[in-house]
PDB file of N, CA and C in Angstrom:
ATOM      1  N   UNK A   1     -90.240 -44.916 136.074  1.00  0.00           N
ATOM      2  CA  UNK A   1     -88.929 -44.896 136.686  1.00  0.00           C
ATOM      3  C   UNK A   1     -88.420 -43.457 136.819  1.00  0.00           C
ATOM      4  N   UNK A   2     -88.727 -42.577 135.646  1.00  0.00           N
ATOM      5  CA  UNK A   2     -88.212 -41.088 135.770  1.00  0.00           C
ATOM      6  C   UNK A   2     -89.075 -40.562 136.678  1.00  0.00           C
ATOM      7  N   UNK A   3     -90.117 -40.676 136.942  1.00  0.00           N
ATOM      8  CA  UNK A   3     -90.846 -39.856 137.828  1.00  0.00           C
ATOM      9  C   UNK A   3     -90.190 -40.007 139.484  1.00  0.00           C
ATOM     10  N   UNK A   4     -90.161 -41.486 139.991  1.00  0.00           N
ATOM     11  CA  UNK A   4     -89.757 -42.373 140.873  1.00  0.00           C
ATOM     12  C   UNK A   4     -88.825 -41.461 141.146  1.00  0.00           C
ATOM     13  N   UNK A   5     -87.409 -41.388 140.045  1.00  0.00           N
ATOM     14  CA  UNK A   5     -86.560 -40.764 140.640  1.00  0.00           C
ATOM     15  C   UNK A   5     -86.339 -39.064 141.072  1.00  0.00           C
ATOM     16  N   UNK A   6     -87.247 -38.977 140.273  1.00  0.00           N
ATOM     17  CA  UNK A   6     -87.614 -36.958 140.360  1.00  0.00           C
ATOM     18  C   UNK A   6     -87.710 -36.819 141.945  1.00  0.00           C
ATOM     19  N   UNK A   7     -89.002 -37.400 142.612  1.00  0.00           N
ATOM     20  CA  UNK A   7     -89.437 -37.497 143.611  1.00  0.00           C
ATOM     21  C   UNK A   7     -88.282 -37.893 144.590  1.00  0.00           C
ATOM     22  N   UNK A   8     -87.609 -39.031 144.345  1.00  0.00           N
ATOM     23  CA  UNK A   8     -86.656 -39.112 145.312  1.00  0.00           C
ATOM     24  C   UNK A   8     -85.801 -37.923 145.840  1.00  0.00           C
ATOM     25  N   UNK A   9     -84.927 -37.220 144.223  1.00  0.00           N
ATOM     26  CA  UNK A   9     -84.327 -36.253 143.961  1.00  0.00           C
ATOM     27  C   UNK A   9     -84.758 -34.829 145.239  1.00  0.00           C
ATOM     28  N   UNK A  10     -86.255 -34.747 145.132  1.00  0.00           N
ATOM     29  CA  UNK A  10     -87.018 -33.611 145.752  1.00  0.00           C
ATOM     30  C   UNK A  10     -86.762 -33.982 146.843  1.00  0.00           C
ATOM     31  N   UNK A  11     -87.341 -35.523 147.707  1.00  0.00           N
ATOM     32  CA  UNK A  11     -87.279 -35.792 149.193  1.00  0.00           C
ATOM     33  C   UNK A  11     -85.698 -35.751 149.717  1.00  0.00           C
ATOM     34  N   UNK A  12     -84.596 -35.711 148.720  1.00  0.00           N
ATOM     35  CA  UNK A  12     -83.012 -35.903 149.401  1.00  0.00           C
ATOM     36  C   UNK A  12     -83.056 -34.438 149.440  1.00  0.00           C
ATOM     37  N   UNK A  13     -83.583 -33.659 148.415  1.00  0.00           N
ATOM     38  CA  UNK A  13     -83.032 -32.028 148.830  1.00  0.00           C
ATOM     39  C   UNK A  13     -83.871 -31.590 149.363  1.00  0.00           C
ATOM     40  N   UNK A  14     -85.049 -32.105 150.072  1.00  0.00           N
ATOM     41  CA  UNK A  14     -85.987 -31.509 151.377  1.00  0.00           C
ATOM     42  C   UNK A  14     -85.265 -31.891 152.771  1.00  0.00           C
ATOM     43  N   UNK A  15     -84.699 -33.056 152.521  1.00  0.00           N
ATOM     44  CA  UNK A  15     -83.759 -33.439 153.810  1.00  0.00           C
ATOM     45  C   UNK A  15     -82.382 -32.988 154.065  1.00  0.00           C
ATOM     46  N   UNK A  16     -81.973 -32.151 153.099  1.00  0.00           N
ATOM     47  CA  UNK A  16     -80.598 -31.910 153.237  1.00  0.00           C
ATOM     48  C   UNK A  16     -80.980 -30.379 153.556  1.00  0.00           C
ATOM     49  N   UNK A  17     -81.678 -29.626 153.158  1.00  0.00           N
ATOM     50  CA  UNK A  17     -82.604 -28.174 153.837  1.00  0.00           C
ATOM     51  C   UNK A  17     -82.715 -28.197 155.308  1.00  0.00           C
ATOM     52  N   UNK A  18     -83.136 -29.812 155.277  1.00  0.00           N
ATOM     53  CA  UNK A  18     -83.787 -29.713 156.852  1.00  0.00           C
ATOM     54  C   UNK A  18     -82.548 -29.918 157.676  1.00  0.00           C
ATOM     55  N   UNK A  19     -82.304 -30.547 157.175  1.00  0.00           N
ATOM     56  CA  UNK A  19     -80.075 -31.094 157.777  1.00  0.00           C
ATOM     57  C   UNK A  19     -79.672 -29.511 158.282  1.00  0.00           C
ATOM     58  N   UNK A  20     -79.369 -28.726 156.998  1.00  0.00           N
ATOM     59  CA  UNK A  20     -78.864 -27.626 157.446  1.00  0.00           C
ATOM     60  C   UNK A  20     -78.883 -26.686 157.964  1.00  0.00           C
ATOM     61  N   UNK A  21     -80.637 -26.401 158.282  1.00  0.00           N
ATOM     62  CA  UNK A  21     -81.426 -25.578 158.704  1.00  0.00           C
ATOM     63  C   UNK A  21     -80.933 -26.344 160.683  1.00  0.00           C
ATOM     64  N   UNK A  22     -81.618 -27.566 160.677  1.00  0.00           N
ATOM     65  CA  UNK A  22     -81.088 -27.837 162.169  1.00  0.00           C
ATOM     66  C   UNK A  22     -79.987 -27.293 162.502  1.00  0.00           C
ATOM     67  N   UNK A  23     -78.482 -27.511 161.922  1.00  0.00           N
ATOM     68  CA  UNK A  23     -77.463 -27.597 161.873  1.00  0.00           C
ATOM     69  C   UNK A  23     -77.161 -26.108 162.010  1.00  0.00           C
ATOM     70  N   UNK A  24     -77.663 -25.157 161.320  1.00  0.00           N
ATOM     71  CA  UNK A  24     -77.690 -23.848 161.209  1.00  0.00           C
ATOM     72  C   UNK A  24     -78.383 -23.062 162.742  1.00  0.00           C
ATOM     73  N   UNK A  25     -79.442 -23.771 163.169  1.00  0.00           N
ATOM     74  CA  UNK A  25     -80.271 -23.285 164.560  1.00  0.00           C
ATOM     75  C   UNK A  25     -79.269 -24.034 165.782  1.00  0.00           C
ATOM     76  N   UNK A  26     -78.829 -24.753 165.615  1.00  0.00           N
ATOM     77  CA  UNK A  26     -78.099 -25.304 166.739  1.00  0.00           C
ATOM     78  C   UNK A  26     -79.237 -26.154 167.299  1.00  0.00           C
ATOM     79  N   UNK A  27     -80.102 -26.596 166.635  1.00  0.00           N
ATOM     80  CA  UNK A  27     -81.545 -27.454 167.429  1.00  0.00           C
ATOM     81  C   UNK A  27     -81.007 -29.024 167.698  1.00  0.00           C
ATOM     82  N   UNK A  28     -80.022 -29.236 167.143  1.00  0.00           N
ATOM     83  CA  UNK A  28     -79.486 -30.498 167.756  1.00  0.00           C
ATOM     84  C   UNK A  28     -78.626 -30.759 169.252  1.00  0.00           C
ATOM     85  N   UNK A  29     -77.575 -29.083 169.410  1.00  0.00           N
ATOM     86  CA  UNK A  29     -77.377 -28.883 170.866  1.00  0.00           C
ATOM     87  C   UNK A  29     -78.433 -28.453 171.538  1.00  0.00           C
ATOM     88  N   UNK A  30     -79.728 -28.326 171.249  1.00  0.00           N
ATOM     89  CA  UNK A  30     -80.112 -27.923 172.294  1.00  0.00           C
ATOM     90  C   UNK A  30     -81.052 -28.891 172.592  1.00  0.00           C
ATOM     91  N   UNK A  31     -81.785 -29.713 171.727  1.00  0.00           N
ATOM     92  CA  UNK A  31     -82.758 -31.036 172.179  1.00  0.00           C
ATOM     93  C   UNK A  31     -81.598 -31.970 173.139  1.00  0.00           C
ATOM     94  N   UNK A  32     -80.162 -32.354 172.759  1.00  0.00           N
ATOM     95  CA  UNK A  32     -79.626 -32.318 173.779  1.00  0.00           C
ATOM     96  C   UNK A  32     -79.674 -31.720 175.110  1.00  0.00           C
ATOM     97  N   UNK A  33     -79.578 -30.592 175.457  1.00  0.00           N
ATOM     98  CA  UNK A  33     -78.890 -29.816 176.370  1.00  0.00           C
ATOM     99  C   UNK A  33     -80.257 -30.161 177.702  1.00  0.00           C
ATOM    100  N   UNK A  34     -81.602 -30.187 176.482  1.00  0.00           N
ATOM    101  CA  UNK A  34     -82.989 -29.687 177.295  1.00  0.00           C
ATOM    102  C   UNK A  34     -83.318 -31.460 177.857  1.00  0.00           C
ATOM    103  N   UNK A  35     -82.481 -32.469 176.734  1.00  0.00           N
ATOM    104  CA  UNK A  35     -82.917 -33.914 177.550  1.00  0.00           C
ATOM    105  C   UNK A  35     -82.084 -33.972 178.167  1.00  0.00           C
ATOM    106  N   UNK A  36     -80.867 -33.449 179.041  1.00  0.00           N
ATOM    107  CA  UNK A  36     -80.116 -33.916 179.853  1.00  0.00           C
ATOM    108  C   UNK A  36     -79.917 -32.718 181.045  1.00  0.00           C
ATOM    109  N   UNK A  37     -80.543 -33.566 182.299  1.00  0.00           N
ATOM    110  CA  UNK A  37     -81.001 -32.289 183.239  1.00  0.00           C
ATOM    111  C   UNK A  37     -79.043 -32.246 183.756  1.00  0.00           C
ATOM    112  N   UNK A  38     -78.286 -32.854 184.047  1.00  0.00           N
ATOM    113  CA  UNK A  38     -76.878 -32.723 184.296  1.00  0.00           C
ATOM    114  C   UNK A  38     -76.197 -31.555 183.543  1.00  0.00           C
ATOM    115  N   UNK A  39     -76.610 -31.306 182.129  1.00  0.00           N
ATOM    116  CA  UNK A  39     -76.134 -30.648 181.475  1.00  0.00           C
ATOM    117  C   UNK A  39     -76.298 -29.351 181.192  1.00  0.00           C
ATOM    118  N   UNK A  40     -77.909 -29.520 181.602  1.00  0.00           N
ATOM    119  CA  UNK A  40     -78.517 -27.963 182.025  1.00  0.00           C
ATOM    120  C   UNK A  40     -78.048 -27.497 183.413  1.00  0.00           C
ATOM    121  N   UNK A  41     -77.776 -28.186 184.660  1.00  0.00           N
ATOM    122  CA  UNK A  41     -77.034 -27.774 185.674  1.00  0.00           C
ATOM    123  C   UNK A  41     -75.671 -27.213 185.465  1.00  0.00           C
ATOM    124  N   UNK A  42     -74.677 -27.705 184.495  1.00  0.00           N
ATOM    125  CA  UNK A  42     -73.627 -27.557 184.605  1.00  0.00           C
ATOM    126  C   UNK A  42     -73.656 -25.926 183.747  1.00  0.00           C
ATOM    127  N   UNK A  43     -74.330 -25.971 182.710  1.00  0.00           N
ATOM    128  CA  UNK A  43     -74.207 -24.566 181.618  1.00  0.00           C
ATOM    129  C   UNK A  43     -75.172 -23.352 182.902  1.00  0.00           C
ATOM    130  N   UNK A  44     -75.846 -23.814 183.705  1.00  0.00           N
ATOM    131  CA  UNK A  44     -75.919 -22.910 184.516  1.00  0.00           C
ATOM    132  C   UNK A  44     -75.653 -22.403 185.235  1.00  0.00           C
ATOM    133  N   UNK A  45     -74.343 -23.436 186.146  1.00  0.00           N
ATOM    134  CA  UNK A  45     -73.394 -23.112 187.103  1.00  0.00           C
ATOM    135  C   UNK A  45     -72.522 -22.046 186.680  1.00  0.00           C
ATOM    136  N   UNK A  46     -71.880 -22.300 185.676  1.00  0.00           N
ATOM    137  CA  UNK A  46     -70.959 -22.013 185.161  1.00  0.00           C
ATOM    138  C   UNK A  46     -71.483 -20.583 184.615  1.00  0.00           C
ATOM    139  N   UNK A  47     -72.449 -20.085 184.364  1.00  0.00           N
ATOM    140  CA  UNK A  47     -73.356 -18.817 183.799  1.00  0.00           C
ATOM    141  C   UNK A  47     -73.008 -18.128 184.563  1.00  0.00           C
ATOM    142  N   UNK A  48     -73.928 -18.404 186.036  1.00  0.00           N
ATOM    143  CA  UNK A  48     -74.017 -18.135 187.260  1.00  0.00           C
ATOM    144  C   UNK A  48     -72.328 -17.841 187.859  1.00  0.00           C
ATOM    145  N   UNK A  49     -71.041 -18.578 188.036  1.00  0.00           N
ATOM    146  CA  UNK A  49     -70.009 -18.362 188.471  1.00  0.00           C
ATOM    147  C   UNK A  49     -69.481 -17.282 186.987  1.00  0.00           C
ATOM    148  N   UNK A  50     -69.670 -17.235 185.964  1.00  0.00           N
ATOM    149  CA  UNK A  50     -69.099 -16.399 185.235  1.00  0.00           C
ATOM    150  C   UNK A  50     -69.815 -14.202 185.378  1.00  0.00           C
ATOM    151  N   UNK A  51     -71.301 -14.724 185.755  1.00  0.00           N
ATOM    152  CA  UNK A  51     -71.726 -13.492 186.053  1.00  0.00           C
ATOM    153  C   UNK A  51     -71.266 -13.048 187.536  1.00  0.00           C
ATOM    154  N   UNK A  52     -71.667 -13.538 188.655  1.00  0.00           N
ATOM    155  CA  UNK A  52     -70.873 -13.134 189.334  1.00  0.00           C
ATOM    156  C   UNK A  52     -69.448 -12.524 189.792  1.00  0.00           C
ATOM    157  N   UNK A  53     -68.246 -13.448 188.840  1.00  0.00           N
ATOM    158  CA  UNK A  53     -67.289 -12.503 188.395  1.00  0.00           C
ATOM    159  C   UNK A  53     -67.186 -11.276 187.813  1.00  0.00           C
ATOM    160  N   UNK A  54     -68.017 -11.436 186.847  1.00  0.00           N
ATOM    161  CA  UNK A  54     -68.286  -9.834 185.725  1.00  0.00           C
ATOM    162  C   UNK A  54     -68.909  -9.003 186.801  1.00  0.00           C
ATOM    163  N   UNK A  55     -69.801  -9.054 187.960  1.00  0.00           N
ATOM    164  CA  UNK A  55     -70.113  -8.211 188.455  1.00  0.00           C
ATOM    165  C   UNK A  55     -69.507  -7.414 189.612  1.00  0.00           C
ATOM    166  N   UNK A  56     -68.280  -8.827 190.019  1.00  0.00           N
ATOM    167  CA  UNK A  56     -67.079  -8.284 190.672  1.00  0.00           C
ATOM    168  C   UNK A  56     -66.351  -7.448 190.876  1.00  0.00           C
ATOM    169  N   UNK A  57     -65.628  -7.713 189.288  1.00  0.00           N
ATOM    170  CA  UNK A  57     -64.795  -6.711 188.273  1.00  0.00           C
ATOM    171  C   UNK A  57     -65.125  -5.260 188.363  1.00  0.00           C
ATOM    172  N   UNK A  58     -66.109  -5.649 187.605  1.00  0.00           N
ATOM    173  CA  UNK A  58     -67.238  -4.304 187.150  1.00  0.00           C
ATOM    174  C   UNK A  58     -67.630  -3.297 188.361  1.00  0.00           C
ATOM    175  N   UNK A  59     -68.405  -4.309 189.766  1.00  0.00           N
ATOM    176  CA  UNK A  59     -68.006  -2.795 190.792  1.00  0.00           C
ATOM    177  C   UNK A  59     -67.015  -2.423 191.226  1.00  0.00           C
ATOM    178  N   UNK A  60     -65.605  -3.162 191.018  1.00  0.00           N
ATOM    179  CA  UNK A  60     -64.325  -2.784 191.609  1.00  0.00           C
ATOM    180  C   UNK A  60     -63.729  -1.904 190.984  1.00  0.00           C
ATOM    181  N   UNK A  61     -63.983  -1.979 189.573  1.00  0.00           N
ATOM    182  CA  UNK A  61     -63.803  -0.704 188.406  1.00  0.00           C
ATOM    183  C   UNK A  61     -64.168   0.551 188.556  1.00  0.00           C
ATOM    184  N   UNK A  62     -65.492   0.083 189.090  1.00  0.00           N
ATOM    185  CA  UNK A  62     -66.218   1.952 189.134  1.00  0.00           C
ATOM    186  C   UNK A  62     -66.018   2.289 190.254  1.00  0.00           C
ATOM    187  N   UNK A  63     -65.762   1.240 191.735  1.00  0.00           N
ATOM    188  CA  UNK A  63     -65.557   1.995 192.997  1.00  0.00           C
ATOM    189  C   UNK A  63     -64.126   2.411 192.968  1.00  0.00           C
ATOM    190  N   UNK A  64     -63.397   1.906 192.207  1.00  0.00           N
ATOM    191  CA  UNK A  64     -62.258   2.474 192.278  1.00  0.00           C
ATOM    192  C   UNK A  64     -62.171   3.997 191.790  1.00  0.00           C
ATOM    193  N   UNK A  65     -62.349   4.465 190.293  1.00  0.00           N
ATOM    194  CA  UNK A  65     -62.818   5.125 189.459  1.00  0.00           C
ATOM    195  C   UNK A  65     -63.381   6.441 190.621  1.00  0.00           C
ATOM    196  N   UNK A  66     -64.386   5.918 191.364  1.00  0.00           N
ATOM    197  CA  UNK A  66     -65.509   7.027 191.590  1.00  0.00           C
ATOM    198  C   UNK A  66     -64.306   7.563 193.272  1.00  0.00           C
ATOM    199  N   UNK A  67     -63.333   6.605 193.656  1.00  0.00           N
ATOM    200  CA  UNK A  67     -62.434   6.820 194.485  1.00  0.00           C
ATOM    201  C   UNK A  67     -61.397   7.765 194.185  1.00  0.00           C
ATOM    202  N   UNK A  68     -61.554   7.167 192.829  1.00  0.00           N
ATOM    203  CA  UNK A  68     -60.371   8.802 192.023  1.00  0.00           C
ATOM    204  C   UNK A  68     -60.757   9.826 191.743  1.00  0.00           C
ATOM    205  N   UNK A  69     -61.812   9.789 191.589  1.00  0.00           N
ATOM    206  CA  UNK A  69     -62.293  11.303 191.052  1.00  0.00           C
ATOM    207  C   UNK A  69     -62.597  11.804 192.489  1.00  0.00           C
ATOM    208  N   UNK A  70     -62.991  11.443 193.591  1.00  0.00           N
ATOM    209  CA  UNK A  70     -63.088  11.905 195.131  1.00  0.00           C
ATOM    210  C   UNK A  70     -62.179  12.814 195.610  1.00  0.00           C
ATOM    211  N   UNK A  71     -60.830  11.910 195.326  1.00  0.00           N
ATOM    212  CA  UNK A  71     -59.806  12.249 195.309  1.00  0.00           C
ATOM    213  C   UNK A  71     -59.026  13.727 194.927  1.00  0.00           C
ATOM    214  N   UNK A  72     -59.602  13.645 193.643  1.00  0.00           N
ATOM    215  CA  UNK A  72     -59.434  14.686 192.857  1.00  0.00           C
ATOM    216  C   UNK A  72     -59.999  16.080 193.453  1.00  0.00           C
ATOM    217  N   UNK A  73     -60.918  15.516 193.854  1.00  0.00           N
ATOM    218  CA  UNK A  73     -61.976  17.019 194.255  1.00  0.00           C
ATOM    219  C   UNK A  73     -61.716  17.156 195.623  1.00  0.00           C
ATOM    220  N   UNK A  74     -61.063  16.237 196.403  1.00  0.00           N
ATOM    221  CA  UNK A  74     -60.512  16.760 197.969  1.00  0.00           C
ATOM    222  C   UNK A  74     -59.351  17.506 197.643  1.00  0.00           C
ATOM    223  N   UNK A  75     -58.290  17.730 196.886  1.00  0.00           N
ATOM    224  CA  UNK A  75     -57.798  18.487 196.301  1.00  0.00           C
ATOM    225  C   UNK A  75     -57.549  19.949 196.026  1.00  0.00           C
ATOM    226  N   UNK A  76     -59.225  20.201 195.191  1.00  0.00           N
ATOM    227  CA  UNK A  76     -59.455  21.143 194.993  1.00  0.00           C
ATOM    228  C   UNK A  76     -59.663  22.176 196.074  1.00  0.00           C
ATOM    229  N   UNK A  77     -59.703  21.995 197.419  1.00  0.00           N
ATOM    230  CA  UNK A  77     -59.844  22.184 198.374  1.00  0.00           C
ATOM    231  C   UNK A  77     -61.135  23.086 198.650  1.00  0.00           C
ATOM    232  N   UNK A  78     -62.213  22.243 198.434  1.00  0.00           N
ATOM    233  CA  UNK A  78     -63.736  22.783 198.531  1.00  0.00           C
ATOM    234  C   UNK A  78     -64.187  22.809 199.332  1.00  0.00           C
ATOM    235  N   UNK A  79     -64.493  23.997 200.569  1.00  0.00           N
ATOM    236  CA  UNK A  79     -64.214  23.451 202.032  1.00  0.00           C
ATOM    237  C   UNK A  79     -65.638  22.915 202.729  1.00  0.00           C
ATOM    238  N   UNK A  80     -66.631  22.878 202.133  1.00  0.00           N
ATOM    239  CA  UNK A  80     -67.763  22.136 203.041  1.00  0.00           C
ATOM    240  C   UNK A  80     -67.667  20.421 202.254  1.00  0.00           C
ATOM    241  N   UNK A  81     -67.606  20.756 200.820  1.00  0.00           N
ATOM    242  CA  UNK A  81     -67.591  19.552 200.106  1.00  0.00           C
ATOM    243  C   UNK A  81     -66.360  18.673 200.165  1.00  0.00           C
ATOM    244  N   UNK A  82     -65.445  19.093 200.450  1.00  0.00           N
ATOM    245  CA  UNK A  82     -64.112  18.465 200.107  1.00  0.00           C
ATOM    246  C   UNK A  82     -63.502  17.758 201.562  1.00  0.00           C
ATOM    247  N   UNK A  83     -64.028  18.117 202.978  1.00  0.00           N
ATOM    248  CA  UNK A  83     -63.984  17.619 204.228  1.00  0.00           C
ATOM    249  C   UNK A  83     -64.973  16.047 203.815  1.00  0.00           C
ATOM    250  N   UNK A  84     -66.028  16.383 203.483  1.00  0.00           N
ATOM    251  CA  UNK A  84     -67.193  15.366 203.503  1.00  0.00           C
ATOM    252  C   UNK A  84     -66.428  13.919 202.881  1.00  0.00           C
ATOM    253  N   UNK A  85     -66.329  14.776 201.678  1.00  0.00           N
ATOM    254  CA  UNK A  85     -65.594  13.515 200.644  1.00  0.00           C
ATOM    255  C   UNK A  85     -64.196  13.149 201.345  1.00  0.00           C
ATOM    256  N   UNK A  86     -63.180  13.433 201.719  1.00  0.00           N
ATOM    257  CA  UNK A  86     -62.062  13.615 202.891  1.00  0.00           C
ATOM    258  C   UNK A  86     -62.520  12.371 203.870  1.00  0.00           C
ATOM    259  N   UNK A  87     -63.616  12.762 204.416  1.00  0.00           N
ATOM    260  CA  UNK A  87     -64.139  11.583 205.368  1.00  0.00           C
ATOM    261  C   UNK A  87     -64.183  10.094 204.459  1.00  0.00           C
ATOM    262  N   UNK A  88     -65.314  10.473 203.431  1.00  0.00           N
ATOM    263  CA  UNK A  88     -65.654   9.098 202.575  1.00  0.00           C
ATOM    264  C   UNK A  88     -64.420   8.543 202.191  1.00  0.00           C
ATOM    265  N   UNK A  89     -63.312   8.993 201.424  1.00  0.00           N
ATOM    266  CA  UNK A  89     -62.019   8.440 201.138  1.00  0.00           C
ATOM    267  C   UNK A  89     -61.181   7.924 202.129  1.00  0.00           C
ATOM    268  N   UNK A  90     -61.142   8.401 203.504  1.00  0.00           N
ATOM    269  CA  UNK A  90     -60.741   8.020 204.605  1.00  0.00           C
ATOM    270  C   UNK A  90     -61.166   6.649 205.304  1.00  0.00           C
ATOM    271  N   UNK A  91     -62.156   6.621 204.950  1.00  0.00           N
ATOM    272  CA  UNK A  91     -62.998   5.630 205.524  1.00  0.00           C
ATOM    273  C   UNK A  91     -63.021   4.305 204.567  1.00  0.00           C
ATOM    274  N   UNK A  92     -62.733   4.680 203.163  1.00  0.00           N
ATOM    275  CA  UNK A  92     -62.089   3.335 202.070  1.00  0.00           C
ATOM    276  C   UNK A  92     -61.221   2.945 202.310  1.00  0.00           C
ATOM    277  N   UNK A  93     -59.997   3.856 202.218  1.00  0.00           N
ATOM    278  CA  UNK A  93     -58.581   3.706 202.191  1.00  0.00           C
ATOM    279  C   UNK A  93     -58.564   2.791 203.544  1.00  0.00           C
ATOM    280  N   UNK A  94     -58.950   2.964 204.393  1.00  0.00           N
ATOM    281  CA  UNK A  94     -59.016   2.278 206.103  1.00  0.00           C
ATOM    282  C   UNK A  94     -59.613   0.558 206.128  1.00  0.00           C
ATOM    283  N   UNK A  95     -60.456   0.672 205.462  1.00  0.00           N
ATOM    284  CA  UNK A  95     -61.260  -0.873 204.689  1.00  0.00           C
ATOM    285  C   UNK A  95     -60.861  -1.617 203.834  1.00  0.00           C
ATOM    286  N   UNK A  96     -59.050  -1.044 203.018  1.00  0.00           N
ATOM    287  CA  UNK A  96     -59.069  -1.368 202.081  1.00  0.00           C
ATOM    288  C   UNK A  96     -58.114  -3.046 202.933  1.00  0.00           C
TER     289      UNK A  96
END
């Protein structure tokens, strides 16, 4: 009977390892995620519409940015360089 229960003892705390270890990997959302093709569409849409935004942002940031510093240096009044850039800023501001 003591042995019986030793053994049990071992197989509940091999299963409660394994419990937490799943639980810990997230392997239960994802044997989900991978049997349900709806669900893999949707976490990819949504990837897909979230990167596209970030990449939005992100060139509107630096074209803006690289518009200011243009700016800056038509300014300085640099006369072969500062016409050129003069044009390029002209030609944003006109598109905007």
């Amino acid at each position: 009977m003591w042995l019986k229960r030793k053994k049990i003892n071992i197989l509940e705390k091999a299963i409660g390892n394994l419990s937490d270890t799943l639980e810990k990997g997230n392997y239960v959302e994802w044997a989900y995620i991978l049997g349900n093709r709806k669900e893999i569409i949707k976490r990819n849409l949504l990837a897909g519409i979230a990167r596209g935004v970030g990449i939005g942002i992100g060139v509107t940031i630096v074209t803006a940015g690289l518009v200011i510093i243009l700016q800056k240096i038509v300014t300085l009044n640099i006369p072969i360089i500062g016409e050129y850039i003069a044009d390029i800023v002209e030609i944003v501001e006109k598109s905007k």
